[in-house]
C-alpha atoms as a PDB file:
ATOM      1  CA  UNK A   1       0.000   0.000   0.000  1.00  0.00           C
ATOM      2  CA  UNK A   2       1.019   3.628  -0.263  1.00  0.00           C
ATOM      3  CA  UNK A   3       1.768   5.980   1.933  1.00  0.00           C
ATOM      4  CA  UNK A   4       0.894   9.914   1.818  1.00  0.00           C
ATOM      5  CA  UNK A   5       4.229  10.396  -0.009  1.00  0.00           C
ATOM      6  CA  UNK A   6       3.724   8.042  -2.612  1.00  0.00           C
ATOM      7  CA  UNK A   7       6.192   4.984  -1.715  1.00  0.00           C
ATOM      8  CA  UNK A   8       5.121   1.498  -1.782  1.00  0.00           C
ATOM      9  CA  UNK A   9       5.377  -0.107   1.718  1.00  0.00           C
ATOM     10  CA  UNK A  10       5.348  -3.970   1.142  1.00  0.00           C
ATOM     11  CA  UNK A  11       8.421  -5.279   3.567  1.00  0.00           C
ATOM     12  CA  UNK A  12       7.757  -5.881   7.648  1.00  0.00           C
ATOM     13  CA  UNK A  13      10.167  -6.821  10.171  1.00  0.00           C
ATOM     14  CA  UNK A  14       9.103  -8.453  12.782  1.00  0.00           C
ATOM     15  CA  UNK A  15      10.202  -8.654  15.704  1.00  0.00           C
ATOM     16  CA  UNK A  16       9.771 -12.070  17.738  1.00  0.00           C
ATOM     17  CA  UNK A  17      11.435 -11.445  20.671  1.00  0.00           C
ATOM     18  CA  UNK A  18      13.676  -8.499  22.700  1.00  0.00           C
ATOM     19  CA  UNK A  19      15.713 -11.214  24.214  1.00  0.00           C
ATOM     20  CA  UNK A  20      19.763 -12.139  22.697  1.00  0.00           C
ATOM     21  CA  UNK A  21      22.015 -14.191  24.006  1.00  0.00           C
ATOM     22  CA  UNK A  22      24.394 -11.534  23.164  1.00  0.00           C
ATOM     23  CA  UNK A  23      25.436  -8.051  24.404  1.00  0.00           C
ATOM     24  CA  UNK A  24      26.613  -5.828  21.581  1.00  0.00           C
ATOM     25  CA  UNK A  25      28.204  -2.814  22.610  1.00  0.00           C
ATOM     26  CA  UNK A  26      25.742  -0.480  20.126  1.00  0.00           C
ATOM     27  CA  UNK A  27      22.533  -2.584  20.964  1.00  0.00           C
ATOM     28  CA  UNK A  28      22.017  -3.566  24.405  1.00  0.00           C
ATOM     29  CA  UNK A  29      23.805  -2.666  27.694  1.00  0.00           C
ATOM     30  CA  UNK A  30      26.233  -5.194  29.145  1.00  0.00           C
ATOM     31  CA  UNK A  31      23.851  -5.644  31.895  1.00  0.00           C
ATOM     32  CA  UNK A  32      21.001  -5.945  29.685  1.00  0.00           C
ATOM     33  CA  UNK A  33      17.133  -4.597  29.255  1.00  0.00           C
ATOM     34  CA  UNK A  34      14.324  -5.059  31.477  1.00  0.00           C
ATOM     35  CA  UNK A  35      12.834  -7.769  29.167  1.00  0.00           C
ATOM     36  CA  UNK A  36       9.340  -8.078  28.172  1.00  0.00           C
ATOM     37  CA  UNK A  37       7.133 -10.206  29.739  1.00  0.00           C
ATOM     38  CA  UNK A  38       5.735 -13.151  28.659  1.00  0.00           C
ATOM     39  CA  UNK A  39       1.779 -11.735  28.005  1.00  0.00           C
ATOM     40  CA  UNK A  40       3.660  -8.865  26.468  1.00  0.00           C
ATOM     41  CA  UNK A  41       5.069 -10.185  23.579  1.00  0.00           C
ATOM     42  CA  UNK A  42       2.478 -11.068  20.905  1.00  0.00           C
ATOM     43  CA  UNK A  43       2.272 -14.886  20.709  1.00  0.00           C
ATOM     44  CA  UNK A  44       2.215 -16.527  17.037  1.00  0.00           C
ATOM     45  CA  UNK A  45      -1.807 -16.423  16.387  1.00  0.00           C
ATOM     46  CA  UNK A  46      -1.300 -13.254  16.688  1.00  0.00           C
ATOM     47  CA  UNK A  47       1.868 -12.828  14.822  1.00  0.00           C
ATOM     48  CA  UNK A  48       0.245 -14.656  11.662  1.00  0.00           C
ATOM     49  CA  UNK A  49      -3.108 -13.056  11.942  1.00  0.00           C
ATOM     50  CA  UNK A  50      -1.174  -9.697  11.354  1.00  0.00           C
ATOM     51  CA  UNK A  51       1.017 -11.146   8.119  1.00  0.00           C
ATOM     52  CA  UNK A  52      -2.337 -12.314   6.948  1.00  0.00           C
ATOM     53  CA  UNK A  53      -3.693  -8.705   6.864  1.00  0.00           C
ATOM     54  CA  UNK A  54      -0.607  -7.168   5.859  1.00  0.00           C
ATOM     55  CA  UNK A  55      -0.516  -9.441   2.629  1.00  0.00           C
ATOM     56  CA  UNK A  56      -4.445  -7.807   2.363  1.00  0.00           C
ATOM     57  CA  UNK A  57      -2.577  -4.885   2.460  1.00  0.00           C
ATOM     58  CA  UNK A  58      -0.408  -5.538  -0.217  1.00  0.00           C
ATOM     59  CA  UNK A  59       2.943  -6.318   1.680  1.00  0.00           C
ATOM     60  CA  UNK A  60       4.791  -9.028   0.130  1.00  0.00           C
ATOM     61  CA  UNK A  61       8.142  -9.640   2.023  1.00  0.00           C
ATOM     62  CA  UNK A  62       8.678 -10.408   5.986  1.00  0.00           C
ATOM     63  CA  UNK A  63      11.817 -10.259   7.957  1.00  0.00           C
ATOM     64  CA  UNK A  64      11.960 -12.183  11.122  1.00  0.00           C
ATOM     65  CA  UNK A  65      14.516 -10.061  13.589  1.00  0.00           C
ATOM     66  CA  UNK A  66      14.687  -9.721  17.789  1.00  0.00           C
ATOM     67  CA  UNK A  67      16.667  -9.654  19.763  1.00  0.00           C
ATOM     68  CA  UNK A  68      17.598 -12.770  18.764  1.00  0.00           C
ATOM     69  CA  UNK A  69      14.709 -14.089  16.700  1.00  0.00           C
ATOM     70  CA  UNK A  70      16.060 -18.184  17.414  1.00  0.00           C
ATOM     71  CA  UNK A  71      15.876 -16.861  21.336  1.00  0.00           C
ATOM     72  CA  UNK A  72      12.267 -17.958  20.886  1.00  0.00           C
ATOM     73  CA  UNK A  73      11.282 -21.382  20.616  1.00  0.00           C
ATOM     74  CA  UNK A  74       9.302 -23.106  17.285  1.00  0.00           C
ATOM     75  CA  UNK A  75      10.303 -20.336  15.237  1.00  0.00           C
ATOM     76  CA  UNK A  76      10.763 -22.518  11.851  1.00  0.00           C
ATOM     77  CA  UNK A  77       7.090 -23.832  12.124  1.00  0.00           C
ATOM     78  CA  UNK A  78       6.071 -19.650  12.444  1.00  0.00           C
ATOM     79  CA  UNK A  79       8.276 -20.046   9.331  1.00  0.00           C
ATOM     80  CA  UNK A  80       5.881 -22.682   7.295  1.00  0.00           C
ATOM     81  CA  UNK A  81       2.500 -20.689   8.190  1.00  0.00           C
ATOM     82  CA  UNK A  82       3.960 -17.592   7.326  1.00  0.00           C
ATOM     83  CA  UNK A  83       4.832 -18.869   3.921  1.00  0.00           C
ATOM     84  CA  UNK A  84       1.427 -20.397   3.519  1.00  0.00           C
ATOM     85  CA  UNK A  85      -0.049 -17.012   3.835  1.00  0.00           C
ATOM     86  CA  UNK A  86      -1.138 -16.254   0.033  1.00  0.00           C
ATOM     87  CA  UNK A  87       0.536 -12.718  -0.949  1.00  0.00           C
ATOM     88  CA  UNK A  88       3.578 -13.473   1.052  1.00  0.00           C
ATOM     89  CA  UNK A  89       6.284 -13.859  -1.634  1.00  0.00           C
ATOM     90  CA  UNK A  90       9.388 -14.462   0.782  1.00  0.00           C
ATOM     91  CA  UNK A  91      10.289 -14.647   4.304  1.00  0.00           C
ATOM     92  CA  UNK A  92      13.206 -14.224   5.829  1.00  0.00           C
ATOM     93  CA  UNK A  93      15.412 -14.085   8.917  1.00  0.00           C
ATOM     94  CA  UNK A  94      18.546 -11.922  11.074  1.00  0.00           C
ATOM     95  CA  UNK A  95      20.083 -13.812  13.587  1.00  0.00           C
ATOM     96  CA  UNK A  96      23.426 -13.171  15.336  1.00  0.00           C
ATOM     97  CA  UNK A  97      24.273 -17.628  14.036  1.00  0.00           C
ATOM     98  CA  UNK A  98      24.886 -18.266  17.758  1.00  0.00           C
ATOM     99  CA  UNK A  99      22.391 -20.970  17.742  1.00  0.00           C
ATOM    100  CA  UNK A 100      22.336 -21.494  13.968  1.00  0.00           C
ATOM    101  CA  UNK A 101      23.227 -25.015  13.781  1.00  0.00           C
ATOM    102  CA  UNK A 102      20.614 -25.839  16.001  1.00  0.00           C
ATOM    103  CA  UNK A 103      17.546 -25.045  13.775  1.00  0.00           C
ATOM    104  CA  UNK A 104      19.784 -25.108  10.504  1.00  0.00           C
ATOM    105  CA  UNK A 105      17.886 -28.115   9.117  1.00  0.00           C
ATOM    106  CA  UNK A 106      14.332 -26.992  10.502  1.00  0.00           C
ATOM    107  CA  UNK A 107      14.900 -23.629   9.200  1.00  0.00           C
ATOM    108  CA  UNK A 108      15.639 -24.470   5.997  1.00  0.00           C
ATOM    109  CA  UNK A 109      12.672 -27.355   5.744  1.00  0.00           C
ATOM    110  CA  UNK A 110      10.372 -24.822   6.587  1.00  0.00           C
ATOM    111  CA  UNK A 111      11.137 -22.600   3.168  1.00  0.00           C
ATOM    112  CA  UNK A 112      13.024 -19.880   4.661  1.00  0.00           C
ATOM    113  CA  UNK A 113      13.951 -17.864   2.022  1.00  0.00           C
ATOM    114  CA  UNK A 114      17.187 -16.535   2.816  1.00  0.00           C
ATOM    115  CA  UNK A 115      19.070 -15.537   6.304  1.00  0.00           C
ATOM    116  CA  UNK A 116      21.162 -12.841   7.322  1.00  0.00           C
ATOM    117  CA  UNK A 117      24.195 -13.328  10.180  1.00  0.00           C
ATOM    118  CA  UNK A 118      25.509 -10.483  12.152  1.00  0.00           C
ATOM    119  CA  UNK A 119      29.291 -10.292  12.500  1.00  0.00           C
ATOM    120  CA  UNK A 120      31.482  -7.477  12.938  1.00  0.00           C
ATOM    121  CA  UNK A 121      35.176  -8.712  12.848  1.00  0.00           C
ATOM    122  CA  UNK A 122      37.130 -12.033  12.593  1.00  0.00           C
ATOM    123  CA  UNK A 123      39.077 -10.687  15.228  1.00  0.00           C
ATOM    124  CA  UNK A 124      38.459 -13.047  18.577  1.00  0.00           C
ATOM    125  CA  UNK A 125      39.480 -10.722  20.930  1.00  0.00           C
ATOM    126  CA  UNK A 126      37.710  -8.038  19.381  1.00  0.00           C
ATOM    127  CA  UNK A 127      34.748  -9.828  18.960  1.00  0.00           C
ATOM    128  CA  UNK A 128      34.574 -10.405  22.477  1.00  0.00           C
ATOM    129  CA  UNK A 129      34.678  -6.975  23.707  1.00  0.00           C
ATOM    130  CA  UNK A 130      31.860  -6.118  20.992  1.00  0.00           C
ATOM    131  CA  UNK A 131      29.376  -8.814  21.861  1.00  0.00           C
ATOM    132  CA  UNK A 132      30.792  -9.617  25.135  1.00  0.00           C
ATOM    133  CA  UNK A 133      30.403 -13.367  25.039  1.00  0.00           C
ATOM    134  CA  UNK A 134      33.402 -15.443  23.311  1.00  0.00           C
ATOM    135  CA  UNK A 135      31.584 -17.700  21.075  1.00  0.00           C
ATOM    136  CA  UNK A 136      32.991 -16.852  17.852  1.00  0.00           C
ATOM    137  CA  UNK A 137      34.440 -19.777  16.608  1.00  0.00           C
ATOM    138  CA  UNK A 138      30.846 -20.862  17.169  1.00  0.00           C
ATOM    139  CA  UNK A 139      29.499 -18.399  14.533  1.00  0.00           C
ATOM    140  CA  UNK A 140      31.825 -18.490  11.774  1.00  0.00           C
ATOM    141  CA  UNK A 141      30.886 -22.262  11.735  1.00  0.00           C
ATOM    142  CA  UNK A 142      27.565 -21.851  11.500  1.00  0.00           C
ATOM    143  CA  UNK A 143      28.085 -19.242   8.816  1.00  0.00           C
ATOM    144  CA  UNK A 144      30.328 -22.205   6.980  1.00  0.00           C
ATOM    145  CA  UNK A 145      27.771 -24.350   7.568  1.00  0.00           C
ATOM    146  CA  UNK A 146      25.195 -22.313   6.062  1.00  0.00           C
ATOM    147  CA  UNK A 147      27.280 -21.217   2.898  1.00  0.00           C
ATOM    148  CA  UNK A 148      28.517 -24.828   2.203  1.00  0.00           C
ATOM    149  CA  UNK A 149      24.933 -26.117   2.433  1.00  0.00           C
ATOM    150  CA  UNK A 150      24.009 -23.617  -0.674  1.00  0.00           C
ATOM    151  CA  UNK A 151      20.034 -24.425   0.762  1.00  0.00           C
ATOM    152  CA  UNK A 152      19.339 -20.102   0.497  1.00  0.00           C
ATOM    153  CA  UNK A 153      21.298 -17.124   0.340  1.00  0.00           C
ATOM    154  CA  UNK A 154      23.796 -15.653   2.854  1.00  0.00           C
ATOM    155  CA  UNK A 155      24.370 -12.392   3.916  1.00  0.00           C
ATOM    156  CA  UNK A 156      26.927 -10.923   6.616  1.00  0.00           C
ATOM    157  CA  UNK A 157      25.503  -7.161   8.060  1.00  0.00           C
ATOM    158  CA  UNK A 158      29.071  -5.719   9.605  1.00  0.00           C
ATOM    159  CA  UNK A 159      28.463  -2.916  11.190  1.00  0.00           C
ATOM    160  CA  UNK A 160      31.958  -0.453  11.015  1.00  0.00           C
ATOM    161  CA  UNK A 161      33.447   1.168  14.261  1.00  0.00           C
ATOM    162  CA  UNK A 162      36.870   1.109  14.091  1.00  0.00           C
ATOM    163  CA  UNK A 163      39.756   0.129  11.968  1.00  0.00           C
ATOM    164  CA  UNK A 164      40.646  -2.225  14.250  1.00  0.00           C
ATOM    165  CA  UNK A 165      37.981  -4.584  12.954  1.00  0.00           C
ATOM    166  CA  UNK A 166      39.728  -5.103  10.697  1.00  0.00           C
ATOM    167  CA  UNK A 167      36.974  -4.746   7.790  1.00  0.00           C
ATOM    168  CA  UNK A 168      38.979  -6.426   4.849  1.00  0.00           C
ATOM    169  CA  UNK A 169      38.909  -9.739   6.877  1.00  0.00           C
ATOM    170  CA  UNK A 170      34.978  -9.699   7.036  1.00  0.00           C
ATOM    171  CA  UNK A 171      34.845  -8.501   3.375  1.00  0.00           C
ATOM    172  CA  UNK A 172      37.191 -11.705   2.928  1.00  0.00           C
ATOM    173  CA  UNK A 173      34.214 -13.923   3.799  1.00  0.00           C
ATOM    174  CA  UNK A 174      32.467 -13.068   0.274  1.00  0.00           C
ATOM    175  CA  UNK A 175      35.617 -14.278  -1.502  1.00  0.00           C
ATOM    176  CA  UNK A 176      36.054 -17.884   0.194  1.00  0.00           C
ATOM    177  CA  UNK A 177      32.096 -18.374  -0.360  1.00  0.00           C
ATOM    178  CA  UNK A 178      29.133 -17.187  -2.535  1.00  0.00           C
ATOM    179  CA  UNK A 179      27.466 -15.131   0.206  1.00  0.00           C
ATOM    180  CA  UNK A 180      27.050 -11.140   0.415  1.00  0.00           C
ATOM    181  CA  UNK A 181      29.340  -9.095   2.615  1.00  0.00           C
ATOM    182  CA  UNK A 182      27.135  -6.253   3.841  1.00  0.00           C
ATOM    183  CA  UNK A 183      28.944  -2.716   5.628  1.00  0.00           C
ATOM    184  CA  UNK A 184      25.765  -1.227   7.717  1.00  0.00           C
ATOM    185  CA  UNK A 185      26.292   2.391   8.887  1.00  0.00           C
ATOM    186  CA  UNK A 186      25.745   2.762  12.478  1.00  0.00           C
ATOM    187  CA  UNK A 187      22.116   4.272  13.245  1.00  0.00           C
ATOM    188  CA  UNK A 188      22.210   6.631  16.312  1.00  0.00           C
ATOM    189  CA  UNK A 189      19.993   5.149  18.230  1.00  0.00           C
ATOM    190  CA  UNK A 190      20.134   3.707  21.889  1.00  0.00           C
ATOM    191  CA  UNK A 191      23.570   2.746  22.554  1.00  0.00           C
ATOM    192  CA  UNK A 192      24.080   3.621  18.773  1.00  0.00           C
ATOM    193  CA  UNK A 193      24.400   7.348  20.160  1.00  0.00           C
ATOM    194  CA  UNK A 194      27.412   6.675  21.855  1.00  0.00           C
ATOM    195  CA  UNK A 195      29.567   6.098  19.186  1.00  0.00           C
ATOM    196  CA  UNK A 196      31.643   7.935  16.735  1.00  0.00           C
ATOM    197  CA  UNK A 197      30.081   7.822  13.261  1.00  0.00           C
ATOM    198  CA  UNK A 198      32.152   5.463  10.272  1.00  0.00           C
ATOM    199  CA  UNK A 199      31.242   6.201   7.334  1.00  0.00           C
ATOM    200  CA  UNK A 200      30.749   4.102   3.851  1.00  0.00           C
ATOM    201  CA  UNK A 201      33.590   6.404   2.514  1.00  0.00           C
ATOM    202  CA  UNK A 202      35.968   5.440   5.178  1.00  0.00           C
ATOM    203  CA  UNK A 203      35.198   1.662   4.884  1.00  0.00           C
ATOM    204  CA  UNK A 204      35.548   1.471   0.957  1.00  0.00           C
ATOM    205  CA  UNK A 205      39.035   3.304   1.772  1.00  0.00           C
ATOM    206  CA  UNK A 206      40.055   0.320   3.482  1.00  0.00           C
ATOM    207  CA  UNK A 207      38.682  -2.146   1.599  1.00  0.00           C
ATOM    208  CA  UNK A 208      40.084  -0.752  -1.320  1.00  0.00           C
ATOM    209  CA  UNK A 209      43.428  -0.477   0.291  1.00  0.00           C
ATOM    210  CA  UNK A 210      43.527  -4.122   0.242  1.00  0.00           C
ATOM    211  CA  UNK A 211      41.742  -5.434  -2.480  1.00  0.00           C
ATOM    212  CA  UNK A 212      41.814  -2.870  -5.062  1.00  0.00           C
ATOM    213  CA  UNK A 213      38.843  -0.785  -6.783  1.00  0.00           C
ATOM    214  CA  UNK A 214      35.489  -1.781  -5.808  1.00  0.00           C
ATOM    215  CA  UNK A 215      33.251  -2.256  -8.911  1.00  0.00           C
ATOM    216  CA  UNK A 216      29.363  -1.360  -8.791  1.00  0.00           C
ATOM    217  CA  UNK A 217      26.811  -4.141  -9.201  1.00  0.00           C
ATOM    218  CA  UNK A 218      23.667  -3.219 -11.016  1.00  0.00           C
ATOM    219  CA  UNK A 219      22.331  -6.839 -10.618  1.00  0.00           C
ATOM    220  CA  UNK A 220      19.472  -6.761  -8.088  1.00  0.00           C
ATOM    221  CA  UNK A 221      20.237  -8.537  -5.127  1.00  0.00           C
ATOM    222  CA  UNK A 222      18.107  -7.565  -2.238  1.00  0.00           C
ATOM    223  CA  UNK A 223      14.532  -6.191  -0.748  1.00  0.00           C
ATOM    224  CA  UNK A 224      16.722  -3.219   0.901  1.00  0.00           C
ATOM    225  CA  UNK A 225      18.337  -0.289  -0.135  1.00  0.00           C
ATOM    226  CA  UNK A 226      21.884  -2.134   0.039  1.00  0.00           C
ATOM    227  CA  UNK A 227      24.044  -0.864  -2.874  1.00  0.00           C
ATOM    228  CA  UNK A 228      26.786  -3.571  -4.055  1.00  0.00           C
ATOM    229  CA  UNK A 229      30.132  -3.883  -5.030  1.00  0.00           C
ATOM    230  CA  UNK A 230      32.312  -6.146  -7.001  1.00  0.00           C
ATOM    231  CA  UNK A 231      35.922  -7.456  -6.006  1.00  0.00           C
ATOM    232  CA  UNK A 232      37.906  -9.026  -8.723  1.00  0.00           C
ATOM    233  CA  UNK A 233      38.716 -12.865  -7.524  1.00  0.00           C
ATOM    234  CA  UNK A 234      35.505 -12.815  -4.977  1.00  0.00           C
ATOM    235  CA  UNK A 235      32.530 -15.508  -5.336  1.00  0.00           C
ATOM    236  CA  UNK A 236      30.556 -12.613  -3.161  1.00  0.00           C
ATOM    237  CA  UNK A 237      29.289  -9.175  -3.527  1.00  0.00           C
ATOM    238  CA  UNK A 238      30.117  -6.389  -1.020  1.00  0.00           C
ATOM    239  CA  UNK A 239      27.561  -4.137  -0.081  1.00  0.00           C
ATOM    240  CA  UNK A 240      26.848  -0.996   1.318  1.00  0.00           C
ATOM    241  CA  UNK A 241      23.590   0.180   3.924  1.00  0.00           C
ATOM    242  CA  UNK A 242      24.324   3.999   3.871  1.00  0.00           C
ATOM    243  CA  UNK A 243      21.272   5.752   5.777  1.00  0.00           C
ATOM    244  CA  UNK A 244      23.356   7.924   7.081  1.00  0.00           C
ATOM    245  CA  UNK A 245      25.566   9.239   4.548  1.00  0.00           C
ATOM    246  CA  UNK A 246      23.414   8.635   1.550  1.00  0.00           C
ATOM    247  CA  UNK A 247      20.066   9.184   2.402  1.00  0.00           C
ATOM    248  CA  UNK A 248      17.367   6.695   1.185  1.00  0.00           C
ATOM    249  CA  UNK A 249      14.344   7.740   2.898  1.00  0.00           C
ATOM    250  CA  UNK A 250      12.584   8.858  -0.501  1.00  0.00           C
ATOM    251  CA  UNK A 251      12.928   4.745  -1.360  1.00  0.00           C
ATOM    252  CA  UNK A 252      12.043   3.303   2.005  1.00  0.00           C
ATOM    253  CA  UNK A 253       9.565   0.650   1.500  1.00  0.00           C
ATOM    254  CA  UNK A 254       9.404  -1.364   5.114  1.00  0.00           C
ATOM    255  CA  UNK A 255       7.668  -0.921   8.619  1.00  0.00           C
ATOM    256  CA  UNK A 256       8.431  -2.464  11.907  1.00  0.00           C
ATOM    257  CA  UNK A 257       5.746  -4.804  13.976  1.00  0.00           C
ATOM    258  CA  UNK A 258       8.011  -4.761  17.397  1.00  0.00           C
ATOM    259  CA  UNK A 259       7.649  -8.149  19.782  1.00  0.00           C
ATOM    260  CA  UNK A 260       4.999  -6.655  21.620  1.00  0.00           C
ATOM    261  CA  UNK A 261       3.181  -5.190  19.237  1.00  0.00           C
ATOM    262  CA  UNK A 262       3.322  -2.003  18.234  1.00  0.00           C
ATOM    263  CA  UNK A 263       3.775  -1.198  14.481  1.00  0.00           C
ATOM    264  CA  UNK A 264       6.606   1.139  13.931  1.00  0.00           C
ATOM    265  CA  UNK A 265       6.523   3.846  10.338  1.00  0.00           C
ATOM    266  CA  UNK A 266      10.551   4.671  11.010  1.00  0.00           C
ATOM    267  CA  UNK A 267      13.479   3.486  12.994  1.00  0.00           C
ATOM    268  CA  UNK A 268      14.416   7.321  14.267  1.00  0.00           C
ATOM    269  CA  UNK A 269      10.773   7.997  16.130  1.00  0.00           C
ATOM    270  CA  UNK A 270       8.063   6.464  18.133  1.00  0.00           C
ATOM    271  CA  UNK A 271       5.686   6.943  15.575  1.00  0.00           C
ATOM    272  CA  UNK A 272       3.379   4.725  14.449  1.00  0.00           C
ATOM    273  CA  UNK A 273      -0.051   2.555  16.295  1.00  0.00           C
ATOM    274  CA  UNK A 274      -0.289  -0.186  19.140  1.00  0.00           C
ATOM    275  CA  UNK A 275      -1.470  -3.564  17.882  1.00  0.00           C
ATOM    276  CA  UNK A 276      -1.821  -5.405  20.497  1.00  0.00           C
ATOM    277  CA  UNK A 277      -4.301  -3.457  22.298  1.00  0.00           C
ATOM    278  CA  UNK A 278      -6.386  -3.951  19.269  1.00  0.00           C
ATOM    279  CA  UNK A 279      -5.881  -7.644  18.772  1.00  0.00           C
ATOM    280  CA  UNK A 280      -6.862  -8.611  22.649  1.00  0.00           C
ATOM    281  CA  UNK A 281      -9.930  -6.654  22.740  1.00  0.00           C
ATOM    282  CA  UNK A 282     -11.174  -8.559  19.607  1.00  0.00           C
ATOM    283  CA  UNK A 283     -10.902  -6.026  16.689  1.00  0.00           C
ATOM    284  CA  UNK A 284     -12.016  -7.295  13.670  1.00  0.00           C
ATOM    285  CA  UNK A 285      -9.926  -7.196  10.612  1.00  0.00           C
ATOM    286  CA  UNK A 286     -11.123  -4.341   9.291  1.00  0.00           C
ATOM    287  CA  UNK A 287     -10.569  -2.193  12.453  1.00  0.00           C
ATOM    288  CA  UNK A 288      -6.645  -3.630  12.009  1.00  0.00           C
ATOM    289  CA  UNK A 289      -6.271  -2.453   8.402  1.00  0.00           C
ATOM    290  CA  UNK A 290      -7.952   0.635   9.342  1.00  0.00           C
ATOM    291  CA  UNK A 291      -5.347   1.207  12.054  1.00  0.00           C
ATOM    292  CA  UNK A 292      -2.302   0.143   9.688  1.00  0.00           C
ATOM    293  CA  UNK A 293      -3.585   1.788   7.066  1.00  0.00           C
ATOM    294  CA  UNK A 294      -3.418   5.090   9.157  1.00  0.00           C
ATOM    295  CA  UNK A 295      -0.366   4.928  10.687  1.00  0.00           C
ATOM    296  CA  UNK A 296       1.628   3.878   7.066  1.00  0.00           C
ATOM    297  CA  UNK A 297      -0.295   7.068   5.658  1.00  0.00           C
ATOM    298  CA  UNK A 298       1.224   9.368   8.150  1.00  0.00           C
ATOM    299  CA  UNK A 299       4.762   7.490   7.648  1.00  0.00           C
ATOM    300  CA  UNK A 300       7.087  10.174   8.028  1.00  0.00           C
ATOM    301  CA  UNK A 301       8.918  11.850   5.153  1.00  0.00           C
ATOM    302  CA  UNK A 302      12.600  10.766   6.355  1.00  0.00           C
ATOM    303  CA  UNK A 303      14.674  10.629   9.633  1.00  0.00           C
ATOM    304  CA  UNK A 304      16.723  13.298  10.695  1.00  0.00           C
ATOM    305  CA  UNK A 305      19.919  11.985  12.417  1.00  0.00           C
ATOM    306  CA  UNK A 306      21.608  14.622  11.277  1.00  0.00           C
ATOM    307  CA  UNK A 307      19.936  17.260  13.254  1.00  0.00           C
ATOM    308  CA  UNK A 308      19.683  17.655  17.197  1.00  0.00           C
ATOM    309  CA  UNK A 309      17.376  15.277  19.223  1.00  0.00           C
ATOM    310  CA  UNK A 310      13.668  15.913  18.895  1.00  0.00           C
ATOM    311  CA  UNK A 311      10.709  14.906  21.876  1.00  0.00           C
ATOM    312  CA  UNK A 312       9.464  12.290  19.227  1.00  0.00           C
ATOM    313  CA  UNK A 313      12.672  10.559  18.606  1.00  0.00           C
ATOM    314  CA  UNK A 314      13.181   6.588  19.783  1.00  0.00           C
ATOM    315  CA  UNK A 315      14.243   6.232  23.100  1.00  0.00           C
ATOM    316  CA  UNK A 316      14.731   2.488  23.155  1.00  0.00           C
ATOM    317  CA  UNK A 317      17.635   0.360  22.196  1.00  0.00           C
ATOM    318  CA  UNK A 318      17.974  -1.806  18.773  1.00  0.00           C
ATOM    319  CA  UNK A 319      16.881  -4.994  20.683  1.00  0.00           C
ATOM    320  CA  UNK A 320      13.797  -3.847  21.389  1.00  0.00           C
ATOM    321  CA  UNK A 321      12.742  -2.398  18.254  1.00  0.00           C
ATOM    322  CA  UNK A 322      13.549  -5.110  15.635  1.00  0.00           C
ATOM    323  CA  UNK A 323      16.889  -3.517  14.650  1.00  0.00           C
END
C-alpha cells in the first residue's frame, strides 16, 4: 500500500522477541534490558493473523529479527505458516548464528527464504569486547555451515566502528564463499548514540586499500536499499547500507511490527499505532487495516539523524525495536 508520499510499503520486520544471548556494545547494555514479559510479547496467532492482513494490504516480504529471533522457541514452524499465507512472496530471517546449527535443518525445511548473520570482525578478541560473550568460533561455523549447504542465500551485516575490525577480513568472507558481505552504517539510536560515526567512505578506503577498486553491481540482489560492489577474484558481492551518509528515505519501503506489538513507520521515532491493544480486545480485521492503514499514511517523510534530538525521537535500544 502507499503511503501519503507516494512509496510502496510492502516489507515488515518483525520482531519475535527483545531477548539475545548476546550483548553488543551499540545494541544492548552489558547488563542488559528489562525484558518483556511473557503476556507482552504477541504470541504466534497473533503474529500470523497480522502477516495475513498485511498481505491484504499488499505487503509481500517479511523479515523475522529480535533480539535474537532463534531466542524464541518453534520459530521454523512460524516459518511454514507464514509462507502459507497467500501474498507473502518471501520470508526471511537476522540472527546473530549463535544458535544457527541448532535449527539449521528446521529452518531451511520450513522454506526460509534466505538468512542474514551479524558479525562485525574475525578478530576473537575483538569480537569479544563487541558482543561480550566469546563464542565466535561458534558463529563463523555456523556461517560455513550455512554457505557450504548452498540451501538459500547468505548475507553478513558488519556494522563499522573502528579500523581495528579489521573490515577487509569480514569482506574476505564473500571471496572464500558465494554469500554477500554487507557494511551497515551505524544508526544513532540507543547505545548507537554513543559512538563515533564510520562512514561508507571510510570503509571502501580500506577495503580498497587491500583489495583494489570496488566495482558497482547493477544486478538486483536484495529487498533493501543495500548498494553492491564487485571485487575481482571474490565468489561474493560487497555491499553498502548507507542511511546515514546517503540518504534513502525517498525509497524506504518497510515498517516495523516490534515483539509486543506495536507497528513502527521509522526506525528514528516512536511513531506509528499499538497492535496489540487492538488484537486482545477482539478487533475485527477491518478495524486492524484501518489502524495500519493510518499509521503507514502518516509514515514520516525521512529521519533526521543529522539534526539535534527531537521529543518524538526513539528512546529504546535496537533490541527492542527489531533492529
Amino acid at each position: 500500500m502507499l503511503d501519503d508520499y507516494g512509496r510502496n510499503i510492502d516489507y515488515v520486520r518483525i520482531s519475535l522477541t527483545d531477548r539475545c544471548n548476546l550483548r553488543c556494545v551499540y545494541c544492548m547494555p552489558e547488563q542488559g534490558i528489562e525484558l518483556l514479559s511473557h503476556d507482552q510479547i504477541l504470541n504466534f496467532e497473533e503474529i500470523l493473523r497480522l502477516c495475513q492482513i498485511f498481505a491484504d494490504l499488499g505487503m509481500k516480504k517479511i523479515k523475522l529479527t529480535g533480539g535474537e529471533p532463534l531466542c524464541r522457541l518453534k520459530v521454523a514452524g512460524l516459518i511454514k505458516q507464514i509462507k502459507e499465507i497467500p501474498g507473502i512472496e518471501q520470508v526471511t530471517l537476522t540472527t546473530n548464528g549463535v544458535e544457527l546449527d541448532k535449527y539449521w535443518h528446521e529452518l531451511s525445511d520450513a522454506g526460509l527464504d534466505a538468512i542474514n548473520i551479524s558479525l562485525d570482525t574475525l578478530d576473537k578478541d575483538l569480537y569479544r569486547e563487541i558482543t561480550r560473550r566469546d563464542v565466535l568460533d561458534k558463529v563463523l561455523a555456523n556461517i560455513v555451515l550455512a554457505a557450504e549447504s548452498k540451501r538459500m542465500p547468505v548475507k553478513i551485516n558488519c556494522v563499522p566502528m573502528q579500523k581495528e575490525q579489521k573490515l577487509y577480513d569480514v569482506a574476505s568472507l564473500a571471496k572464500d564463499y558465494d554469500i554477500h558481505v554487507r557494511f551497515i552504517e551505524m544508526m544513532p539510536i540507543g547505545q548507537g548514540k554513543d559512538f563515533e560515526f564510520f562512514s561508507r567512505e571510510a570503509t571502501i578506503a580500506l577495503l580498497e586499500e587491500k583489495y583494489g577498486k570496488l566495482k558497482p553491481c547493477t544486478e538486483l540482489l536484495g529487498n533493501g536499499p543495500a548498494e553492491y560492489y564487485m571485487i575481482d577474484g571474490f565468489k561474493g558481492k560487497i555491499g553498502f547500507i548507507s542511511a546515514v551518509s546517503h540518504k534513502f528515505c525517498h525509497l524506504c519501503n518497510r515498517i516495523r511490527l516490534t515483539a509486543d506489538g506495536f507497528l513502527k513507520t521509522c526506525l528514528q521515532y516512536d511513531k506509528g499505532v499499538e497492535l496489540r491493544p487492538l488484537l486482545r480486545a477482539e478487533a475485527s480485521d477491518e478495524e486492524l487495516k484501518q489502524a495500519i492503514q493510518a499509521a503507514i499514511a502518516k509514515k514520516p517523510s525521512a529521519h533526521h539523524f543529522e539534526e539535534l534530538a527531537a521529543e518524538d525521537d526513539e528512546q529504546k535500544n535496537m533490541s527492542q525495536i527489531g533492529g
